[in-house]
C-alpha atoms as a PDB file:
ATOM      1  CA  UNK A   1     -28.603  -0.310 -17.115  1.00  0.00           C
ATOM      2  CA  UNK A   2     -27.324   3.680 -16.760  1.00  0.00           C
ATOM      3  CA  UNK A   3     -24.128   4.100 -18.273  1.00  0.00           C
ATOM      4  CA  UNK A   4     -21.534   5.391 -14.619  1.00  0.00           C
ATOM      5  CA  UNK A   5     -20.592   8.503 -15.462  1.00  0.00           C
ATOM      6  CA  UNK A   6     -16.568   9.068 -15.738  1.00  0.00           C
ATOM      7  CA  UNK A   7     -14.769  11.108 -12.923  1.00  0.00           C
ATOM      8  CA  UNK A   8     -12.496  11.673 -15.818  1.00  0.00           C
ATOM      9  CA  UNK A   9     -13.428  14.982 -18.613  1.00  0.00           C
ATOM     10  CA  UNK A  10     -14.647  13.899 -21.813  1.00  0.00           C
ATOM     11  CA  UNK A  11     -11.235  15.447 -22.773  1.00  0.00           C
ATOM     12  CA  UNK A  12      -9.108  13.600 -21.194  1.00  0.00           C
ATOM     13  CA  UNK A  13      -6.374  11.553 -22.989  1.00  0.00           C
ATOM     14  CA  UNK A  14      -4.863   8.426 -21.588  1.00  0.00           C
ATOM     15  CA  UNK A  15      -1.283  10.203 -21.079  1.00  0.00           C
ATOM     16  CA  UNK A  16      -3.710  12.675 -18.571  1.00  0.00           C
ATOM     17  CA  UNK A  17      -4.996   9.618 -16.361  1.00  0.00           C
ATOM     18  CA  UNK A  18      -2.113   7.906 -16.143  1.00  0.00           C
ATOM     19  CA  UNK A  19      -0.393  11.133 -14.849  1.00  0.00           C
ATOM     20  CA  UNK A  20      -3.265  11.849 -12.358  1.00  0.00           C
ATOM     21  CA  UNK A  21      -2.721   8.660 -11.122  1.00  0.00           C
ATOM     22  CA  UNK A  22       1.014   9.327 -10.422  1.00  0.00           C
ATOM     23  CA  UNK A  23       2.620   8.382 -13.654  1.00  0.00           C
ATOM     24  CA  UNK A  24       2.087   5.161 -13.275  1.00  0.00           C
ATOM     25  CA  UNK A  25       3.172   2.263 -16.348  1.00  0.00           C
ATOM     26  CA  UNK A  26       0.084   2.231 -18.592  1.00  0.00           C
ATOM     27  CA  UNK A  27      -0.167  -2.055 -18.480  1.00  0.00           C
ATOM     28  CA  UNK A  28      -1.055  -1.747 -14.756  1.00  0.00           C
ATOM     29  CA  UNK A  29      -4.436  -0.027 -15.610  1.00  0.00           C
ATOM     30  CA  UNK A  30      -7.770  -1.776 -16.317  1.00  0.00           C
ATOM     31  CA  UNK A  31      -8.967  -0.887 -19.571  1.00  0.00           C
ATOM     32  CA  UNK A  32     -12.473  -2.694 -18.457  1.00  0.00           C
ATOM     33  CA  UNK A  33     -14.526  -0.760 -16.890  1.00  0.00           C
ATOM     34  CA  UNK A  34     -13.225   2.347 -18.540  1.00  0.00           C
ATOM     35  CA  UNK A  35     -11.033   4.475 -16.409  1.00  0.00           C
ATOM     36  CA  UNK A  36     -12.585   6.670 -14.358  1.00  0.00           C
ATOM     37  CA  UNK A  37     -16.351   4.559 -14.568  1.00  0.00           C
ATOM     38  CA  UNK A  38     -14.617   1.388 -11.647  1.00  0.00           C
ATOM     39  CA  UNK A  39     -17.144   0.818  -8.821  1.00  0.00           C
ATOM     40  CA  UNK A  40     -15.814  -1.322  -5.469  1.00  0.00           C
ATOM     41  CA  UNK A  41     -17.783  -3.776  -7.204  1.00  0.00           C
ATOM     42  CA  UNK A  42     -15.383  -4.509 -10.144  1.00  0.00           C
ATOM     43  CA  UNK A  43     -12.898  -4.265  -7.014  1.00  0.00           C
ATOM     44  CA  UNK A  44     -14.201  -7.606  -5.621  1.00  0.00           C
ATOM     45  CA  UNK A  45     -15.332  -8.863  -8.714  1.00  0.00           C
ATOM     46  CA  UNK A  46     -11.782  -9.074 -10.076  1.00  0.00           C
ATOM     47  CA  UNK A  47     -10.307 -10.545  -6.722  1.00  0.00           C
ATOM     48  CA  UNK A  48     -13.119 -13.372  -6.674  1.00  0.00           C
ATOM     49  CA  UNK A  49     -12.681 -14.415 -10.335  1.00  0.00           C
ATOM     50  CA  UNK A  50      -9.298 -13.252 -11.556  1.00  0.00           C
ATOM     51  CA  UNK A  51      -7.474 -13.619  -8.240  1.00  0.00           C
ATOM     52  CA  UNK A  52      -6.201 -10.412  -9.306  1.00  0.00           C
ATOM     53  CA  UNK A  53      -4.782  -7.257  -6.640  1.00  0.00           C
ATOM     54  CA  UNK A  54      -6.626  -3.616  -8.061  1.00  0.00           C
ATOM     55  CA  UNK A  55      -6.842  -1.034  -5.996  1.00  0.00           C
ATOM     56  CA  UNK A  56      -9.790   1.350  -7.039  1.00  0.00           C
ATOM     57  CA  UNK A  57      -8.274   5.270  -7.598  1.00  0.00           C
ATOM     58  CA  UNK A  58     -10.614   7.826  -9.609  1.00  0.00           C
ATOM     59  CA  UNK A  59     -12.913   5.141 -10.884  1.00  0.00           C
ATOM     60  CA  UNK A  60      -9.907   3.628 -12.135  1.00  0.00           C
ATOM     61  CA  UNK A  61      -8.544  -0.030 -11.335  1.00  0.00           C
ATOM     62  CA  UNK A  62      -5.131   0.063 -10.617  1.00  0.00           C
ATOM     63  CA  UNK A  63      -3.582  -3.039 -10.547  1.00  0.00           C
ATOM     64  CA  UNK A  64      -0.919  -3.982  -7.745  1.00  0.00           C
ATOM     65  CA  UNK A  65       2.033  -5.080  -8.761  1.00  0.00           C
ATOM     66  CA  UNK A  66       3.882  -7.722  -6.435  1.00  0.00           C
ATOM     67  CA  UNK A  67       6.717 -10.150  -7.330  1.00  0.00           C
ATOM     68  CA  UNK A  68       7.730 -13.129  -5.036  1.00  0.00           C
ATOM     69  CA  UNK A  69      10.644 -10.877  -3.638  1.00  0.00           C
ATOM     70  CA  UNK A  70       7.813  -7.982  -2.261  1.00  0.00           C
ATOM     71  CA  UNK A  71       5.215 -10.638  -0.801  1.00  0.00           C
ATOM     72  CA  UNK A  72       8.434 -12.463   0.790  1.00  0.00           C
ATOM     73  CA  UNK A  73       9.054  -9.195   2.571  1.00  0.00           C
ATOM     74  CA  UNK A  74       5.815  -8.886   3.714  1.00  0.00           C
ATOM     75  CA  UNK A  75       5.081 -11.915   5.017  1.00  0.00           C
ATOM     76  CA  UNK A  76       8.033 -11.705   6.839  1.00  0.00           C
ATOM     77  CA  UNK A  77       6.836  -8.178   8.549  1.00  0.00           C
ATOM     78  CA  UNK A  78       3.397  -9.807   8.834  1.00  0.00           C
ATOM     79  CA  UNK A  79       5.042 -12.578  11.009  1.00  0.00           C
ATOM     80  CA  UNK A  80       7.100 -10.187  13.420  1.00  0.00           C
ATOM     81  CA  UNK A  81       4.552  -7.515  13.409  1.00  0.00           C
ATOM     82  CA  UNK A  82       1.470  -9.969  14.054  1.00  0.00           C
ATOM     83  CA  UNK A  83       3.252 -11.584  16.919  1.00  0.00           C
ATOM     84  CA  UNK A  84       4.048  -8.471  18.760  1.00  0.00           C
ATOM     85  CA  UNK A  85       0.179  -6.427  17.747  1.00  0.00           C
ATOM     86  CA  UNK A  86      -0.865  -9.915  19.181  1.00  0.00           C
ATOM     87  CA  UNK A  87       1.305 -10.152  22.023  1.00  0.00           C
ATOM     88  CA  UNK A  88       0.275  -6.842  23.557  1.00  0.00           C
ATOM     89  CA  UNK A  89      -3.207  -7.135  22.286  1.00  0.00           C
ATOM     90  CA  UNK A  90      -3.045  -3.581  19.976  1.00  0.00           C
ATOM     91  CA  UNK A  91      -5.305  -4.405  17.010  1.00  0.00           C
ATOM     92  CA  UNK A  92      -4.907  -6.319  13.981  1.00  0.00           C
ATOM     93  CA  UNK A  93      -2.306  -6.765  11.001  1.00  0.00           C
ATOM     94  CA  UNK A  94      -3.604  -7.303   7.235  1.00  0.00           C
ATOM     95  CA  UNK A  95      -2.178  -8.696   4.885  1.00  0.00           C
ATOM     96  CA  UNK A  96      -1.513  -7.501   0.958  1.00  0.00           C
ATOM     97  CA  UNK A  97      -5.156  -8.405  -0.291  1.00  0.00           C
ATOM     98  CA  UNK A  98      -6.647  -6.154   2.858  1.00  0.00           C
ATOM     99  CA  UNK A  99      -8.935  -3.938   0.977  1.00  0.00           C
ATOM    100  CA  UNK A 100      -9.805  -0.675   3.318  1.00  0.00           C
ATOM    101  CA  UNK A 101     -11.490   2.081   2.012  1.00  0.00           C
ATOM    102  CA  UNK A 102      -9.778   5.037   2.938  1.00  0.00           C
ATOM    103  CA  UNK A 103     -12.360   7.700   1.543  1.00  0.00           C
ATOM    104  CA  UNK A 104     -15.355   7.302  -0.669  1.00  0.00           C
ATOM    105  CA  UNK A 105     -14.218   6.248  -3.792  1.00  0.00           C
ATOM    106  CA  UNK A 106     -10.599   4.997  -2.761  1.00  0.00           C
ATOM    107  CA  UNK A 107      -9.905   1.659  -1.448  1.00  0.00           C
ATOM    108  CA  UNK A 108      -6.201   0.728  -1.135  1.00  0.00           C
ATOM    109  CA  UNK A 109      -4.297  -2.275  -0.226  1.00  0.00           C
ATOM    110  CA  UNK A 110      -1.234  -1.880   2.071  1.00  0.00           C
ATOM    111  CA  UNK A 111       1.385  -4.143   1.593  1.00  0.00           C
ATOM    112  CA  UNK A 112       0.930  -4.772   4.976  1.00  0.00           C
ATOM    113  CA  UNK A 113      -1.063  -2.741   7.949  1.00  0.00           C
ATOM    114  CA  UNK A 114      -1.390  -2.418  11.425  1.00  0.00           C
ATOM    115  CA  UNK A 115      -5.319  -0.891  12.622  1.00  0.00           C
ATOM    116  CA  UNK A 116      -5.489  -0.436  16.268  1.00  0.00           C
ATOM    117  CA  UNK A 117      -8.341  -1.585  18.548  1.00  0.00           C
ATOM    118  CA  UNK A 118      -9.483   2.501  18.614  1.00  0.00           C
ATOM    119  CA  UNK A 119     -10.996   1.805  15.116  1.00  0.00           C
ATOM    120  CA  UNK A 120     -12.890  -1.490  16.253  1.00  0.00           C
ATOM    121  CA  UNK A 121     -13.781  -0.538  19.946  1.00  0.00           C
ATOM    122  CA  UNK A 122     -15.635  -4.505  19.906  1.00  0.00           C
ATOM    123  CA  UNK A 123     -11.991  -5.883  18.976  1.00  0.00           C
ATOM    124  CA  UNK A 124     -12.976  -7.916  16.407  1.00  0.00           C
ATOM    125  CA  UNK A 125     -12.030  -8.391  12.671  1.00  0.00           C
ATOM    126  CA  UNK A 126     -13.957  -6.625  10.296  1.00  0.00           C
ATOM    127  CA  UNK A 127     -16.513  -8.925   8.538  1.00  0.00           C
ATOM    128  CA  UNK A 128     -17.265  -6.147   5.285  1.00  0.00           C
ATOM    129  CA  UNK A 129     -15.748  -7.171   2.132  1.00  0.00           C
ATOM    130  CA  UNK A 130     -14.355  -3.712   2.228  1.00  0.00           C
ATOM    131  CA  UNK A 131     -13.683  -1.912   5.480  1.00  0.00           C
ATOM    132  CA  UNK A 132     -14.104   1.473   6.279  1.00  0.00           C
ATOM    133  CA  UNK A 133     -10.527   2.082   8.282  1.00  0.00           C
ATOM    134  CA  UNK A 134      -7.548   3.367   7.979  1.00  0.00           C
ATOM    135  CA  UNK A 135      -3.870   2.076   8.310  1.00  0.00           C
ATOM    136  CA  UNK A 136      -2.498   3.673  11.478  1.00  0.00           C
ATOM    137  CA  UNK A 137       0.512   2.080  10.259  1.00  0.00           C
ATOM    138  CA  UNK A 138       1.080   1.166   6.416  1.00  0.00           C
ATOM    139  CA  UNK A 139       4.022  -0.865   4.911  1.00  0.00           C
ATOM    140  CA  UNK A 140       4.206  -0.241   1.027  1.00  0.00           C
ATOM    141  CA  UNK A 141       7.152  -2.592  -0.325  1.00  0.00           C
ATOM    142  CA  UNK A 142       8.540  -1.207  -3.196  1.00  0.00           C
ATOM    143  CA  UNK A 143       8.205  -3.507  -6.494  1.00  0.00           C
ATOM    144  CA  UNK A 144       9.858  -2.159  -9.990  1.00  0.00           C
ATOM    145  CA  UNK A 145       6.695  -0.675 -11.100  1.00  0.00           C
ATOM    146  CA  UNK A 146       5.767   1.725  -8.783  1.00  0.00           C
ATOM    147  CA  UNK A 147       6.762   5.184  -9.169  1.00  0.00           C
ATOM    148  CA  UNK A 148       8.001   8.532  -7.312  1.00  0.00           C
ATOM    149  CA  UNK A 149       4.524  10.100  -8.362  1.00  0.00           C
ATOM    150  CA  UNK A 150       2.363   6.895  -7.288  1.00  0.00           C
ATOM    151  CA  UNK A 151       4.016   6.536  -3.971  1.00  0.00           C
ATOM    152  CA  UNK A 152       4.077  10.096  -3.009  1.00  0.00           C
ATOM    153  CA  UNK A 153      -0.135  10.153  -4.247  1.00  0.00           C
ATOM    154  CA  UNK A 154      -0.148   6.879  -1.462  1.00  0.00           C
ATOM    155  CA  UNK A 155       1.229   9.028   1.112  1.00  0.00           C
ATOM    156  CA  UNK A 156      -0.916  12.167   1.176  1.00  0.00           C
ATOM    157  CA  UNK A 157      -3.865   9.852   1.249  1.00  0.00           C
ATOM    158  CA  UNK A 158      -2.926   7.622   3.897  1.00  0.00           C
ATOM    159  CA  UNK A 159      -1.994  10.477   6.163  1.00  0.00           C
ATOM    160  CA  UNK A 160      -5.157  12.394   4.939  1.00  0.00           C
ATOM    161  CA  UNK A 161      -7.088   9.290   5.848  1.00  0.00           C
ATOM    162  CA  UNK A 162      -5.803   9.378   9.673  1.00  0.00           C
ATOM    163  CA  UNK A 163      -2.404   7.365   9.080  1.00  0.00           C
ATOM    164  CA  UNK A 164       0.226   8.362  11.842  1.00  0.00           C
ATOM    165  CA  UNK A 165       3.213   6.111  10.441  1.00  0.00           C
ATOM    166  CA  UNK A 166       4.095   5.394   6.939  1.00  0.00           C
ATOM    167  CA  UNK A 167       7.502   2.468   6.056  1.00  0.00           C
ATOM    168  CA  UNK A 168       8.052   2.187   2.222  1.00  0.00           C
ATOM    169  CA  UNK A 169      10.550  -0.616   1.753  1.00  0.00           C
ATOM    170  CA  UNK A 170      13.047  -0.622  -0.655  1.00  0.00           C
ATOM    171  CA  UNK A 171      14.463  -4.160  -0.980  1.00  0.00           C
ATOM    172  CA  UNK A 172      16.840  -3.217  -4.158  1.00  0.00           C
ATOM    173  CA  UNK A 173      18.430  -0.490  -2.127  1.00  0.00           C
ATOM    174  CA  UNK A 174      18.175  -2.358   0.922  1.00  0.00           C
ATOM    175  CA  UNK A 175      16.585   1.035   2.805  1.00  0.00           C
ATOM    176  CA  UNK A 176      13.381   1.539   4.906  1.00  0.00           C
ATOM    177  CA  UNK A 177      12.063   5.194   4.418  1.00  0.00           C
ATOM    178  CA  UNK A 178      10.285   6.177   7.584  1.00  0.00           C
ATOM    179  CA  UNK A 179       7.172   8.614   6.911  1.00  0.00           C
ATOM    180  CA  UNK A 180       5.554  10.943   9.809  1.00  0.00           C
ATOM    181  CA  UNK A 181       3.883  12.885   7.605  1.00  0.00           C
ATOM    182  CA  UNK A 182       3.482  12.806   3.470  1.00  0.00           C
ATOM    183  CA  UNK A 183       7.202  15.388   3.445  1.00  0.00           C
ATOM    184  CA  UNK A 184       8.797  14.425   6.455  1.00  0.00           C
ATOM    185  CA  UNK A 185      10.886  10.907   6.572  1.00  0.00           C
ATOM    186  CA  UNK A 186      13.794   9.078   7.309  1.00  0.00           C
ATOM    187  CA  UNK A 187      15.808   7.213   5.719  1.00  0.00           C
ATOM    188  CA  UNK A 188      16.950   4.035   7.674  1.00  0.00           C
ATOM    189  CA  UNK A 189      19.891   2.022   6.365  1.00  0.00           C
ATOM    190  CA  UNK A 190      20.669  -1.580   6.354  1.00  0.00           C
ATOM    191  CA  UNK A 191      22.485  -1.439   9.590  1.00  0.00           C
ATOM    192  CA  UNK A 192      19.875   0.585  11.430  1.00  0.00           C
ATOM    193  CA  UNK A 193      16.545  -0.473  13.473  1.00  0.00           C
ATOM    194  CA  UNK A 194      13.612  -0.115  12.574  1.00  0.00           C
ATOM    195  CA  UNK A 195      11.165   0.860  15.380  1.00  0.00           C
ATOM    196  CA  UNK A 196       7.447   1.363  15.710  1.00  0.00           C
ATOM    197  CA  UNK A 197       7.342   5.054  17.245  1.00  0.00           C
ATOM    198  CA  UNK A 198       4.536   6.045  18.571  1.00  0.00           C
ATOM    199  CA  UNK A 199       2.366   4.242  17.048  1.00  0.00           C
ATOM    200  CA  UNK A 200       3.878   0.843  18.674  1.00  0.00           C
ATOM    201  CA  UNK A 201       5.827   1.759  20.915  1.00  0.00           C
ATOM    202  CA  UNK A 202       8.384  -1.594  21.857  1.00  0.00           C
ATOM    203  CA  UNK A 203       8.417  -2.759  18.448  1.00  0.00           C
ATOM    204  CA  UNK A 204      11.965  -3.405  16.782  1.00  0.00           C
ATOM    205  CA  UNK A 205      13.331  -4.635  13.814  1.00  0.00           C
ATOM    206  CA  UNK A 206      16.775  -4.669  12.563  1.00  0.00           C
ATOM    207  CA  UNK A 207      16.724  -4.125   9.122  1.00  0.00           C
ATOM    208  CA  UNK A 208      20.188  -6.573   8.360  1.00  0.00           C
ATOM    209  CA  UNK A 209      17.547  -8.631   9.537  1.00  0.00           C
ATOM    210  CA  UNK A 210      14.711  -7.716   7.439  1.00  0.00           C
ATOM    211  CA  UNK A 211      17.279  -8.259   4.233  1.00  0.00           C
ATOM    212  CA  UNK A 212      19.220 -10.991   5.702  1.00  0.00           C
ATOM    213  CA  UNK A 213      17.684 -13.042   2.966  1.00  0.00           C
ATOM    214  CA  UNK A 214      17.828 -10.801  -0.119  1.00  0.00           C
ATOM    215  CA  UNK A 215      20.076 -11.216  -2.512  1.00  0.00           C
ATOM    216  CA  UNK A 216      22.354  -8.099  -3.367  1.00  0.00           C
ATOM    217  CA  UNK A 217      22.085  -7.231  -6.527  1.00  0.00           C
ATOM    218  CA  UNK A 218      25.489  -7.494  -8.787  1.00  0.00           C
ATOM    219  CA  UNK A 219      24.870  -3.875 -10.002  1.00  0.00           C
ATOM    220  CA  UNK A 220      22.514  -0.993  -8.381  1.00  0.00           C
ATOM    221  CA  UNK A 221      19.518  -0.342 -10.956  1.00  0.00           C
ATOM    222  CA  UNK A 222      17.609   3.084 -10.778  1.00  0.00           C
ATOM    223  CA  UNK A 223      14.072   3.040  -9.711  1.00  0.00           C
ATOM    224  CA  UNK A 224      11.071   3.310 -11.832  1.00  0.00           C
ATOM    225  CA  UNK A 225       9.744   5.540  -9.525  1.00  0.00           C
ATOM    226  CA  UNK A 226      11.714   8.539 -10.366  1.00  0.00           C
ATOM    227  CA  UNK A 227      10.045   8.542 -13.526  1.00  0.00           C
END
């Protein structure tokens, strides 16, 4: 069987693919297949037999890191954002383990996304192990782990890919960064609503209650992704 050729240089050192993929903690990458030589394949491969989140970024597998706290979070914005997608009949709502290939070559999971009915004109759910759509909303929920670099990498491609609406939660901070493009955000606080724009227009959520079950945390602790 040919040997896949890397999408990495020959001279590329390990410090120069973890930095290309956004600086990223080094036990969060796949050593097998080598970086830069990942296929979608190993993508479901490691999902069906590992039970194991990787997102696929420069041939690379990238695992995704997500404690108890993060899915919690999720699932809760699954529940309230289902219900109201499903209400008004919008689209659909995916879950953590949605795998959507945003380009060739880059499949990423969304903590949670909403894909309207204008990207599956027969309304129904996508039956491809890997679907070709986009996020016109994505949730990312922050997790220790991720980093400044990775997260702003996340952003240019989802709003590359067609993405109108971007919320990265913050559940240590207790925030909700609103994203309109990959520079341009704000910054909601704990006491604020959170509202679906323009991209679901109707949709609220107060963010007191979004954390009304999260434990503050005795003392604040700075983010791994300002590394």
């Amino acid at each position: 069987m040919p040997r896949i050729r890397s999408l990495f240089p020959k001279d590329a050192t390990v410090a120069d693919v973890l930095k290309q993929l956004g600086d990223i903690p080094p036990q969060r990458v796949r050593a097998h297949p080598a970086p830069g030589t990942a296929t979608e394949r190993d993508v479901l491969h490691i999902l069906d037999h590992e039970n194991r989140l990787c997102e696929l970024v420069d041939g690379t597998l990238v695992e995704k890191p997500m404690g108890v706290l993060e899915s919690c979070l999720a699932g809760d914005i699954i529940c309230l954002l289902g219900s109201f997608v499903r209400e008004q009949d919008l689209g659909i709502v995916t879950a953590p383990d949605g795998t959507l290939r945003l380009m060739p070559g880059l499949v990423r999971m969304p903590d949670v996304a909403f894909i309207s009915w204008n990207q599956l004109p027969k309304r129904k759910y996508p039956n491809e192990p890997i679907a070709s759509l986009f996020p016109d909303l994505a949730v990312e929920v922050l997790s220790e782990s991720n980093t400044r670099g990775e997260m702003k990498r996340k952003l240019k491609e989802y709003f590359l890919s067609g993405t109108q609406l971007v919320w990265i939660v913050d559940p240590i901070q207790r925030t909700v960064d609103v994203y309109t493009a990959p520079d341009r955000f704000t910054r909601l606080e704990e006491g604020e609503v959170l509202d679906g724009g323009g991209v679901l227009p109707g949709f609220e959520l107060p963010l007191k209650q979004l954390f009304a079950r999260v434990e503050k945390p005795r003392r604040r602790r700075p983010r791994r992704r300002d590394q």
